[in-house]
C-alpha atoms as a PDB file:
ATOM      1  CA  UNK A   1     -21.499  28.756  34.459  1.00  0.00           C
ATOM      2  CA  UNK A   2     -22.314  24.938  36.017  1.00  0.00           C
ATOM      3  CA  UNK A   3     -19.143  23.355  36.621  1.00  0.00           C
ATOM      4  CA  UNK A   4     -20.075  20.120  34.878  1.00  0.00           C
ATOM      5  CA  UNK A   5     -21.038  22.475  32.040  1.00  0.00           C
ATOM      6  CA  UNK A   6     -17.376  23.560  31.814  1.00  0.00           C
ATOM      7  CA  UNK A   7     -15.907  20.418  32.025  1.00  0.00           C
ATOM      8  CA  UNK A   8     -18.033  19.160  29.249  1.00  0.00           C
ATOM      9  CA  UNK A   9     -17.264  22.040  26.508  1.00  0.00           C
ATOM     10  CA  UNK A  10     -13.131  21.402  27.262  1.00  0.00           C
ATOM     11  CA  UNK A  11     -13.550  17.830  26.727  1.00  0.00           C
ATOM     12  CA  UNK A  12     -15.743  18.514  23.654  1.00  0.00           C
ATOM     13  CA  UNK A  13     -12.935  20.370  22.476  1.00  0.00           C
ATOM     14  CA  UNK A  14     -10.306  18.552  23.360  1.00  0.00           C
ATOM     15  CA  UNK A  15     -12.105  15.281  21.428  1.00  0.00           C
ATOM     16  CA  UNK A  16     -12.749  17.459  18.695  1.00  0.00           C
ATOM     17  CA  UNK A  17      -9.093  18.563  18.450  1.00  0.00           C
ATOM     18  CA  UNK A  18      -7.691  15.058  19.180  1.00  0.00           C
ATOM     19  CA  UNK A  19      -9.867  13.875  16.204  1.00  0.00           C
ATOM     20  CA  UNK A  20      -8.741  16.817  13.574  1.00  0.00           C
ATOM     21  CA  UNK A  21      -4.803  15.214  14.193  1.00  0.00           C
ATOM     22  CA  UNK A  22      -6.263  12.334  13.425  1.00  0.00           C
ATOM     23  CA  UNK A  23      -7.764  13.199  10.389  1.00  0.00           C
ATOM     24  CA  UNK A  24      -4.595  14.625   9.044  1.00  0.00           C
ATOM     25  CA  UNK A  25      -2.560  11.998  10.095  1.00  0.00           C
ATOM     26  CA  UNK A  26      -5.084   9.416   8.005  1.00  0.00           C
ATOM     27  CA  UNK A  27      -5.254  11.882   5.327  1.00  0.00           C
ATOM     28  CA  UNK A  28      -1.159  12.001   5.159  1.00  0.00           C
ATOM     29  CA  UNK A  29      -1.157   8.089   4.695  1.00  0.00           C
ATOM     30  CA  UNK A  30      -3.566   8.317   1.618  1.00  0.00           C
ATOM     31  CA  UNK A  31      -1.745  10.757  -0.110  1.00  0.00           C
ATOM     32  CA  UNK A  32       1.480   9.302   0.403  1.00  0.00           C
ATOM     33  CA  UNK A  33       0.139   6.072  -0.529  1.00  0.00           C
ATOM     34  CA  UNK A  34      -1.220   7.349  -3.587  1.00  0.00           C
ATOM     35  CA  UNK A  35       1.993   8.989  -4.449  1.00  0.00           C
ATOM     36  CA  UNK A  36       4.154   5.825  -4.769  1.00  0.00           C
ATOM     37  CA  UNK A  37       4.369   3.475  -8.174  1.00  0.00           C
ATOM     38  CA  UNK A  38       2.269  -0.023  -7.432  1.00  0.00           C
ATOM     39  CA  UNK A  39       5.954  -1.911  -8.476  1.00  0.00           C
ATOM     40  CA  UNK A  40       7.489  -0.146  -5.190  1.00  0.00           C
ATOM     41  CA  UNK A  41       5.188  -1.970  -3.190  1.00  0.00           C
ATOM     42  CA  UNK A  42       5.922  -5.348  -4.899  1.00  0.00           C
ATOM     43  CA  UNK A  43       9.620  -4.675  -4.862  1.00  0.00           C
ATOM     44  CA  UNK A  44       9.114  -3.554  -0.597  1.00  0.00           C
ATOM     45  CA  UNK A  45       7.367  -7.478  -0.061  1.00  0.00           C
ATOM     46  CA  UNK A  46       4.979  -5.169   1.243  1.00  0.00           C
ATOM     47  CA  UNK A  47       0.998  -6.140   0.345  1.00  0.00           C
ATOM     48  CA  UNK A  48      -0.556  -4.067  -3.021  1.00  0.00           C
ATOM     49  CA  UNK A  49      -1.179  -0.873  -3.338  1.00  0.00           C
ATOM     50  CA  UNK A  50      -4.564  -1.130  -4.055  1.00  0.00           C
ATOM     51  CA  UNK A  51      -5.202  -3.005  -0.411  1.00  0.00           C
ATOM     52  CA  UNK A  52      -3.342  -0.129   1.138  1.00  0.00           C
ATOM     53  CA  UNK A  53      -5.209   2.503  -0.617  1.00  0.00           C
ATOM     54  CA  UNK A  54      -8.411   1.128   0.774  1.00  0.00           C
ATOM     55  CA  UNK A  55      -7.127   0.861   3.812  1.00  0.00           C
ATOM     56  CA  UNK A  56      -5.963   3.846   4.261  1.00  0.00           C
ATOM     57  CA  UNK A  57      -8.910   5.434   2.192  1.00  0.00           C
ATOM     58  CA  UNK A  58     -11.082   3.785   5.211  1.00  0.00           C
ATOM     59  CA  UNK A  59      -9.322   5.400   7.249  1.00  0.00           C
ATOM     60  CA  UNK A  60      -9.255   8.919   5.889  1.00  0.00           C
ATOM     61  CA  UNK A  61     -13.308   8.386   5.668  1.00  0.00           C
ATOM     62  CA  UNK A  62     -13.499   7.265   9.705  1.00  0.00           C
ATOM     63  CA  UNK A  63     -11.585  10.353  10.607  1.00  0.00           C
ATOM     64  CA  UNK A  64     -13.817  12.889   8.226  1.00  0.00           C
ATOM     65  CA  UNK A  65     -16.899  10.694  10.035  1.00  0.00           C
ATOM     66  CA  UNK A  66     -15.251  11.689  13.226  1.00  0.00           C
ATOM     67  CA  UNK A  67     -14.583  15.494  12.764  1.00  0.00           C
ATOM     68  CA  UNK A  68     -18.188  16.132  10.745  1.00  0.00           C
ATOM     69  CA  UNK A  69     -19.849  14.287  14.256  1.00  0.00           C
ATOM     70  CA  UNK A  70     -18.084  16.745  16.155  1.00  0.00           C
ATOM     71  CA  UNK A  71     -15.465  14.391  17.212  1.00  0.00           C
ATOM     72  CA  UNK A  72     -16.941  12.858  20.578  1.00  0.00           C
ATOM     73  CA  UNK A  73     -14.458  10.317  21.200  1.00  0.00           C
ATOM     74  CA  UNK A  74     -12.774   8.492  18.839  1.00  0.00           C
ATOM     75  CA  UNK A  75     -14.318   4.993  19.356  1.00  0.00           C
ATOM     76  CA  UNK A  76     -13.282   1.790  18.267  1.00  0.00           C
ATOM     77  CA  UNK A  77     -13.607   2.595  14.752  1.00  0.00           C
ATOM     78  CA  UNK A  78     -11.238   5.520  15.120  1.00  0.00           C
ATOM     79  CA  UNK A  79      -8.795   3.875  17.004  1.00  0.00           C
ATOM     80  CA  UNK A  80      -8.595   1.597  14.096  1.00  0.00           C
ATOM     81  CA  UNK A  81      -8.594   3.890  11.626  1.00  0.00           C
ATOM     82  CA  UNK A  82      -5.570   5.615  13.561  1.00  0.00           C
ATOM     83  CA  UNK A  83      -3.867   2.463  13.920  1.00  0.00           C
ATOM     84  CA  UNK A  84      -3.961   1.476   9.446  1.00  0.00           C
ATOM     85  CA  UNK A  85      -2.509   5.066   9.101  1.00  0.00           C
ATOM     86  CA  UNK A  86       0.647   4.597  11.641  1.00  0.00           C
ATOM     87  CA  UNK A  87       1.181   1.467  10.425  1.00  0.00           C
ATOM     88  CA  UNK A  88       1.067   2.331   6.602  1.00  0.00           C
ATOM     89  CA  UNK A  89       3.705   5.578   7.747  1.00  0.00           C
ATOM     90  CA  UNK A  90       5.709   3.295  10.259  1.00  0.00           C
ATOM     91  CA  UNK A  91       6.340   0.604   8.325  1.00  0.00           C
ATOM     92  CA  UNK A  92       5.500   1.086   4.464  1.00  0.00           C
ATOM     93  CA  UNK A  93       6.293   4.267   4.215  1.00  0.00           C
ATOM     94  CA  UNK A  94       9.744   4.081   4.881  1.00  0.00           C
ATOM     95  CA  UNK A  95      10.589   0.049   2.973  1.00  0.00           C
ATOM     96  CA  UNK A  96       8.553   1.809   0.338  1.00  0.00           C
ATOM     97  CA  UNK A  97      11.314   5.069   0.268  1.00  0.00           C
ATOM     98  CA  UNK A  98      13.789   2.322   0.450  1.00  0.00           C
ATOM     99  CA  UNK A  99      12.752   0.700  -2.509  1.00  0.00           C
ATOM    100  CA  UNK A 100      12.723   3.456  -4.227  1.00  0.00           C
ATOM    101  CA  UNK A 101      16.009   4.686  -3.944  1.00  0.00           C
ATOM    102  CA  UNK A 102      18.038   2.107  -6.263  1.00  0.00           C
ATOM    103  CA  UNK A 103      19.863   0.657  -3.784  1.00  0.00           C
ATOM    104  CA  UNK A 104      22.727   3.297  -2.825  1.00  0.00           C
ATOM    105  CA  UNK A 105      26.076   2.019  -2.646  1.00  0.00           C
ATOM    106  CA  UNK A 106      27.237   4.413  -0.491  1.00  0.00           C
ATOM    107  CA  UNK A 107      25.175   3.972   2.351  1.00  0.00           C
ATOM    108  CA  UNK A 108      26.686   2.258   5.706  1.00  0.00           C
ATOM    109  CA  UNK A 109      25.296   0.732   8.680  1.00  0.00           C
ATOM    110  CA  UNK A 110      25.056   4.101  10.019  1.00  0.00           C
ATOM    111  CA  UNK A 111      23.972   6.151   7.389  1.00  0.00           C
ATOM    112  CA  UNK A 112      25.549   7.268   4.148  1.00  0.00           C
ATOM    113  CA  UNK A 113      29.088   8.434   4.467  1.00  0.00           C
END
């Protein structure tokens, strides 16, 4: 076997892994966006839900574009779609749990005690 051959089937593969993580990644923001009440989002001063369930639903569809293609490179397109997901689970995800819980009283600066 050509070694330029070789090298080409490992990168293949390791595109092709790198963009199945990145798939279920998107596909983790989606459902978790679904998941949540519209109100939490309002009550987070976070945008709508319906703008994040595009967004993310963008997303989800780049990634599934990515792995049917066979996953040569993630591209701009994928970068962005990777980007809307960690975002949405960074950063909404947890003001949204937040919102969500009621407002515990018996939570510290450090945790609940």
């Amino acid at each position: 076997m050509d070694g330029k051959l070789l090298i080409a089937y490992v990168t293949n593969g390791i595109y092709f892994i790198l963009g199945l993580v990145a798939l279920a990644l998107e596909l983790w923001a989606f459902v978790d966006c679904l998941r949540h009440r519209p109100t939490l989002y309002v009550a987070a001063s976070k945008r709508t839900k319906t703008f994040w369930l595009a967004l993310t639903g963008f997303s989800m569809a780049v990634g599934a574009l990515t792995v049917l293609t066979g996953g040569n490179g993630l591209g701009l397109f994928g970068i962005a779609a990777v980007t809307a997901a960690s975002v949405y689970l960074a950063d909404v995800r947890p003001a949204l749990r937040e919102a969500g819980s009621g407002g515990n009283r018996n939570v510290g600066p450090y945790g609940p005690w």
